[in-house]
Protein backbone atom coordinates (compact mmCIF):
# COMPACT_ATOMS: atom_id res chain seq x y z
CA UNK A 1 4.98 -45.13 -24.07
CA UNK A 2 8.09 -47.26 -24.30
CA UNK A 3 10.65 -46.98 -27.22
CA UNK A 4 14.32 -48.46 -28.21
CA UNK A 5 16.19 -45.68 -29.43
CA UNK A 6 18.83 -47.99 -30.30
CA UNK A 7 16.64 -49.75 -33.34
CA UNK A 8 13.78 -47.36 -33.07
CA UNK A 9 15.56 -43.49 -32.89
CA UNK A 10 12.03 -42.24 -34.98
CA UNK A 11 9.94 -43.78 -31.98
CA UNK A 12 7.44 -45.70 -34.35
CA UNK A 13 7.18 -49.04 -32.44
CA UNK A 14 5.89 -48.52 -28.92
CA UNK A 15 6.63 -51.51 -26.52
CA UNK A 16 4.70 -50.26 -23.27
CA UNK A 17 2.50 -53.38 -23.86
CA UNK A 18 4.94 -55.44 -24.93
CA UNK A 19 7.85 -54.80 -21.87
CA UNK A 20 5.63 -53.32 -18.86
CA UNK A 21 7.87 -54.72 -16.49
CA UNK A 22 10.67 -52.00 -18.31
CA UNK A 23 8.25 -49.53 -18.47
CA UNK A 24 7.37 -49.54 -14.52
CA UNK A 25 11.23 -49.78 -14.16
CA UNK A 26 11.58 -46.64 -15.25
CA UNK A 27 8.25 -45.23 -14.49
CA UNK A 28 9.52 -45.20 -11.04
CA UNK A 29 13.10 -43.94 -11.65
CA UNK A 30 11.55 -40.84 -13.27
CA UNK A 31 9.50 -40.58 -10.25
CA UNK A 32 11.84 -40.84 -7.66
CA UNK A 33 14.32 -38.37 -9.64
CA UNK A 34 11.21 -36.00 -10.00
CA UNK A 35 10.55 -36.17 -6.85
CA UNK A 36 14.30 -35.51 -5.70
CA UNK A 37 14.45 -32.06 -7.93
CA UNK A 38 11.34 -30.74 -7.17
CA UNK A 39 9.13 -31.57 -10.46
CA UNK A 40 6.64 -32.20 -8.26
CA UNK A 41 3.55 -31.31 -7.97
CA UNK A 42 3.24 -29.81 -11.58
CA UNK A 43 2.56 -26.72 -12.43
CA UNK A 44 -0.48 -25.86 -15.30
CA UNK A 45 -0.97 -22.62 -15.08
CA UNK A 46 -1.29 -20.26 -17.47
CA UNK A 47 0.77 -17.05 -18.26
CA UNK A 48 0.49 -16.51 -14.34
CA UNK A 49 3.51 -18.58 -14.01
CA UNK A 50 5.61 -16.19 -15.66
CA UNK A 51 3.95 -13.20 -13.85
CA UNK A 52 4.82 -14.62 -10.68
CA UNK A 53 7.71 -13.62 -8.59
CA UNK A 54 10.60 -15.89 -6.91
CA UNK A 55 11.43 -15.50 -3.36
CA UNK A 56 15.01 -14.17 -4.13
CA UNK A 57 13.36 -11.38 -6.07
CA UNK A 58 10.42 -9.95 -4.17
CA UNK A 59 12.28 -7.69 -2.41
CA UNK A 60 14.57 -6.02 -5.73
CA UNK A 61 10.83 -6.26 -7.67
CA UNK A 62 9.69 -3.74 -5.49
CA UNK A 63 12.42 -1.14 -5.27
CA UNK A 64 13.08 1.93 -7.44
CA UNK A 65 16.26 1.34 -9.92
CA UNK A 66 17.62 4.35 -12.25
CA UNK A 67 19.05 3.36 -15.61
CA UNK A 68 21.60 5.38 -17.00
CA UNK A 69 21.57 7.28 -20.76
CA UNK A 70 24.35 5.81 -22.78
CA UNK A 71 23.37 2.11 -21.88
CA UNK A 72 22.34 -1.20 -23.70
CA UNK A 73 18.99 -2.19 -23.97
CA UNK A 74 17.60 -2.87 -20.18
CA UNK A 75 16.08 -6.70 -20.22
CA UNK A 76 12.67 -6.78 -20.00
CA UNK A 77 12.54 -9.04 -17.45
CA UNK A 78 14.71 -6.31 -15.36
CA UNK A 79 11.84 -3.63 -15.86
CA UNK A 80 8.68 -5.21 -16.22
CA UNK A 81 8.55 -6.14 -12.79
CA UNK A 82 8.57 -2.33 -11.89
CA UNK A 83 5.48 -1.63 -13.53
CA UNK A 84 3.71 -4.64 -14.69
CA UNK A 85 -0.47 -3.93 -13.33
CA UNK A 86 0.77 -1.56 -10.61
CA UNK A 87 0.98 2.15 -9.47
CA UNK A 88 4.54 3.34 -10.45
CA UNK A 89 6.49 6.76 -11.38
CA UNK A 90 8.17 6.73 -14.24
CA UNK A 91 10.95 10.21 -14.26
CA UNK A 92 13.56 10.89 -16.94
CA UNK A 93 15.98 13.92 -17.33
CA UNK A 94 17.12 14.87 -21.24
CA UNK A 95 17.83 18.03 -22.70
CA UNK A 96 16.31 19.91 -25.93
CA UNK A 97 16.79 21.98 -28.10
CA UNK A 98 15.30 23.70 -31.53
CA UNK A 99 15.70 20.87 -33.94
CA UNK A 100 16.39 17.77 -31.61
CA UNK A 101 14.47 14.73 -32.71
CA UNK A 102 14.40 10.85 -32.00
CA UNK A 103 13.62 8.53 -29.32
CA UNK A 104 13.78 9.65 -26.08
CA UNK A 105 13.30 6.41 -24.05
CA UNK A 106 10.87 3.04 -25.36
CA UNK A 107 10.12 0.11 -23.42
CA UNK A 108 8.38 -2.51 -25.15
CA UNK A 109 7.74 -3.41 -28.87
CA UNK A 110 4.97 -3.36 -30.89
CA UNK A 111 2.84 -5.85 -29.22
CA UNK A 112 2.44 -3.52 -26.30
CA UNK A 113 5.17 -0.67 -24.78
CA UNK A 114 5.51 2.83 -24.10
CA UNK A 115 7.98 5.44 -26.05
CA UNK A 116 8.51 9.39 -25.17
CA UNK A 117 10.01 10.93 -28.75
CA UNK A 118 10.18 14.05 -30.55
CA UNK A 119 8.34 14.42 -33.62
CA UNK A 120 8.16 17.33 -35.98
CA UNK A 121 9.84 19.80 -32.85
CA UNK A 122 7.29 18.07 -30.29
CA UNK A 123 7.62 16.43 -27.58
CA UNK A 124 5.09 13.02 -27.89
CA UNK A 125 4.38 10.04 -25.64
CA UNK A 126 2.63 7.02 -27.00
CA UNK A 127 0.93 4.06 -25.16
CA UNK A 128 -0.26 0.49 -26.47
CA UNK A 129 -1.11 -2.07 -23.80
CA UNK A 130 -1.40 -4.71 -26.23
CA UNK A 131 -4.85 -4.30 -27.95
CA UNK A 132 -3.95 -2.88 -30.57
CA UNK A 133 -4.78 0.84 -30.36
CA UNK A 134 -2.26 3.49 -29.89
CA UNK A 135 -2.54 6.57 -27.27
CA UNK A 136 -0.53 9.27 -28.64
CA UNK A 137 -0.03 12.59 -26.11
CA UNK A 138 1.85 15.35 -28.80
CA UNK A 139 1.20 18.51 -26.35
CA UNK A 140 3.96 18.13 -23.57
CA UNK A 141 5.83 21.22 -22.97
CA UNK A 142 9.42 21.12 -23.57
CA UNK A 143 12.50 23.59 -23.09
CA UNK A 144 15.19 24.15 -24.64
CA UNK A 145 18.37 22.94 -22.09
CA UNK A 146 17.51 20.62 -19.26
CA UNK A 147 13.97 18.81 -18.95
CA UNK A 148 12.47 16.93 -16.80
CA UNK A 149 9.45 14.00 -18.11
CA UNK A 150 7.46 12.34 -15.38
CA UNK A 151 4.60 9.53 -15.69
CA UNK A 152 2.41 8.87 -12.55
CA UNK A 153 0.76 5.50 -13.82
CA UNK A 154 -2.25 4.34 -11.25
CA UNK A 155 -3.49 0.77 -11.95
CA UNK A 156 -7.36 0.87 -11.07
CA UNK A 157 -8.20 -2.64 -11.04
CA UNK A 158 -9.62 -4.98 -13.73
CA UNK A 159 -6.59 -3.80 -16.08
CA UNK A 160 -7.60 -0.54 -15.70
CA UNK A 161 -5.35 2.30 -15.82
CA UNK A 162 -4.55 6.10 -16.00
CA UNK A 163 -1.43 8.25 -16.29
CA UNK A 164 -0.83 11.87 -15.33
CA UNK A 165 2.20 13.70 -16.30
CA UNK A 166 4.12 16.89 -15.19
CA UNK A 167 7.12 18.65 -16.88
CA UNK A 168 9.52 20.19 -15.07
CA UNK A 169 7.33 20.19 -11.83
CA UNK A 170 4.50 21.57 -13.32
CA UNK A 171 1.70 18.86 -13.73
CA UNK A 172 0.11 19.03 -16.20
CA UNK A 173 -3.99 18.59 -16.85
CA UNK A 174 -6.10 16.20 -18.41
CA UNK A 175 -5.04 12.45 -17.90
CA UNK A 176 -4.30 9.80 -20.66
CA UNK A 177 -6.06 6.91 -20.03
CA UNK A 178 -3.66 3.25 -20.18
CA UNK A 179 -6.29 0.61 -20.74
CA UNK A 180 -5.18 -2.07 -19.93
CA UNK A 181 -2.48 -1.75 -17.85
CA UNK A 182 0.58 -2.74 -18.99
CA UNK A 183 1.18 -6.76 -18.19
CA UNK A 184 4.69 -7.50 -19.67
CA UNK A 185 6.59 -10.73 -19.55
CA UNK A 186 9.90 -11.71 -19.13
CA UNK A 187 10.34 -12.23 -23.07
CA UNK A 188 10.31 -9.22 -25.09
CA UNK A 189 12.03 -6.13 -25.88
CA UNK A 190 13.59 -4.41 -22.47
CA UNK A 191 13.92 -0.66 -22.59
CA UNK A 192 16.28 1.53 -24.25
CA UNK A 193 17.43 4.90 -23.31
CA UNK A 194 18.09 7.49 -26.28
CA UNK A 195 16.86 5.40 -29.05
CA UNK A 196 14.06 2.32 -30.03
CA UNK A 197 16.80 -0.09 -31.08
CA UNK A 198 14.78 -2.92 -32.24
CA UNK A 199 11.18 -3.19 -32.99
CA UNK A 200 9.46 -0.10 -32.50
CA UNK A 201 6.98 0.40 -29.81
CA UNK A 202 4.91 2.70 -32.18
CA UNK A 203 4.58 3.39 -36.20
CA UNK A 204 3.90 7.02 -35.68
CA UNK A 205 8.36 7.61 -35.51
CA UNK A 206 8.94 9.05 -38.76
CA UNK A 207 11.57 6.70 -40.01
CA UNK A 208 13.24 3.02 -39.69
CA UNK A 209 16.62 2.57 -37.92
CA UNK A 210 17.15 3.09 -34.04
CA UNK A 211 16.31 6.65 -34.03
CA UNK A 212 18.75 7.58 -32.03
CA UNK A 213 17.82 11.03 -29.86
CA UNK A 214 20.04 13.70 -30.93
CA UNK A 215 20.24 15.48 -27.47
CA UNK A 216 21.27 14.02 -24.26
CA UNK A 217 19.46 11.63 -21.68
CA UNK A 218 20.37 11.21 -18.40
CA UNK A 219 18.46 8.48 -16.64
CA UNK A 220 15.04 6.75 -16.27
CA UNK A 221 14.07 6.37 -13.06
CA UNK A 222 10.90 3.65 -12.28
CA UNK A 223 9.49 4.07 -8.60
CA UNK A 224 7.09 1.00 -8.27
CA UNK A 225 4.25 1.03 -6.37
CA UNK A 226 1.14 -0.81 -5.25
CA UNK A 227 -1.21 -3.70 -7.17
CA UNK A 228 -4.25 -3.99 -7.44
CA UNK A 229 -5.82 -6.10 -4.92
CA UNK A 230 -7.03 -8.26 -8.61
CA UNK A 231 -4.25 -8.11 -10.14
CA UNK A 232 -1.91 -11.23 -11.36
CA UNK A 233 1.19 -9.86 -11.98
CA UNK A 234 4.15 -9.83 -9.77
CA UNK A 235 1.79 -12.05 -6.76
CA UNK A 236 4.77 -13.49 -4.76
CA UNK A 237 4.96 -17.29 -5.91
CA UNK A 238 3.71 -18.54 -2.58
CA UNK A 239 0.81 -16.98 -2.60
CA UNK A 240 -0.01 -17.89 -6.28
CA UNK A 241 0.75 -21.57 -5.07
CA UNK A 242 -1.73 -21.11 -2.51
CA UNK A 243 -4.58 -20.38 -5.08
């Protein structure tokens, strides 16, 4: 299509068949400028574009990082990386006591995330990978003073997953199963530490507002660890090129 913006800004009277000696004019401008910045060859894929990973990043993608209590909101494009379809540990220090309640630590939103919390004096993790049902674990042990929450998540394959869980080095039996895996993109809610600022990963808090944990976190620490040999997320981007 061909337009002049300069008596046609609503682009209602196309002169491609009227001028096609402009329009190859600049036909082959916007090629050779294309060309020149790397537009070419497009890319169609689907949300495996976003899930891929850049060459400056596939070595950071792969590495553990800590986050700090007391912190802003952790971009989810900085964390889902660590744990998008993959094997990963997930540790965090806090201390309790008799009467502490609030969010421990949520990644996510309501779409899909994960939250540790106290509710009515228990300790609770909840999971949603994104179809809509909730997995809600309200038995974890918890003492008063310094604690210690871990996650072993181990992606199985076809979206599959499972997590196991210890506190304060004792595991602790009976996985929860995390069907489907968590595949997060770069758009979202990131992770906070000590609260669930924003949207809330999970209706079962008790109230609105950030619910700010009334005892003290430490960190979150995310190990990441291996894919999938199926899975899509995090593929290096010259590989996914390659398919």
């Amino acid at each position: 299509m061909l337009f002049d913006l300069s008596t046609d800004p609503t682009e209602l009277d196309d002169l491609a068949r009227v001028k096609p000696e402009k329009l190859a004019e600049l036909v082959a401008a916007f090629e050779t400028d294309a060309y020149a910045n790397y537009v070419y060859p497009l890319d169609n894929r689907d949300i495996r574009r976003a899930l891929t990973v850049p060459p400056s990043l596939e070595v950071q993608v792969s590495e553990p990082r800590t986050f700090l209590g007391g912190i802003s909101t952790v971009a989810l494009a900085v964390v889902s990386p660590l744990l998008a379809d993959r094997d990963f540990r997930l540790e965090c220090g806090f201390t309790w006591q008799p009467g502490d309640t609030g969010v421990v630590f949520a990644l996510g939103d309501p779409i899909a995330g994960l939250a540790l919390f106290v509710r009515m004096g228990r300790l609770c993790f909840v999971y949603h990978g994104g179809a809509g049902q909730h997995v809600l674990r309200d038995d974890l042990p918890v003492s008063a003073g310094d604690n210690t929450f871990v996650l072993e998540h181990q992606a199985l394959g076809a979206r599959q997953g499972t997590g196991r869980f210890a506190m304060n080095g004792q595991a602790l039996p009976e996985p929860m199963p995390m069907t489907p895996t968590l595949i997060l993109g770069w758009v979202g809610e990131g992770l906070d530490i000590g609260m669930d600022s924003k949207q809330h990963v999970s209706p079962l808090y008790e109230a609105n507002g950030p619910l700010r944990y009334s005892g003290q976190v430490s960190q979150v620490r995310i190990t990441p660890g291996a894919h999938p040999a199926d899975s899509y997320a995090n593929r290096r981007e010259i590989e996914s090129q390659r398919d």
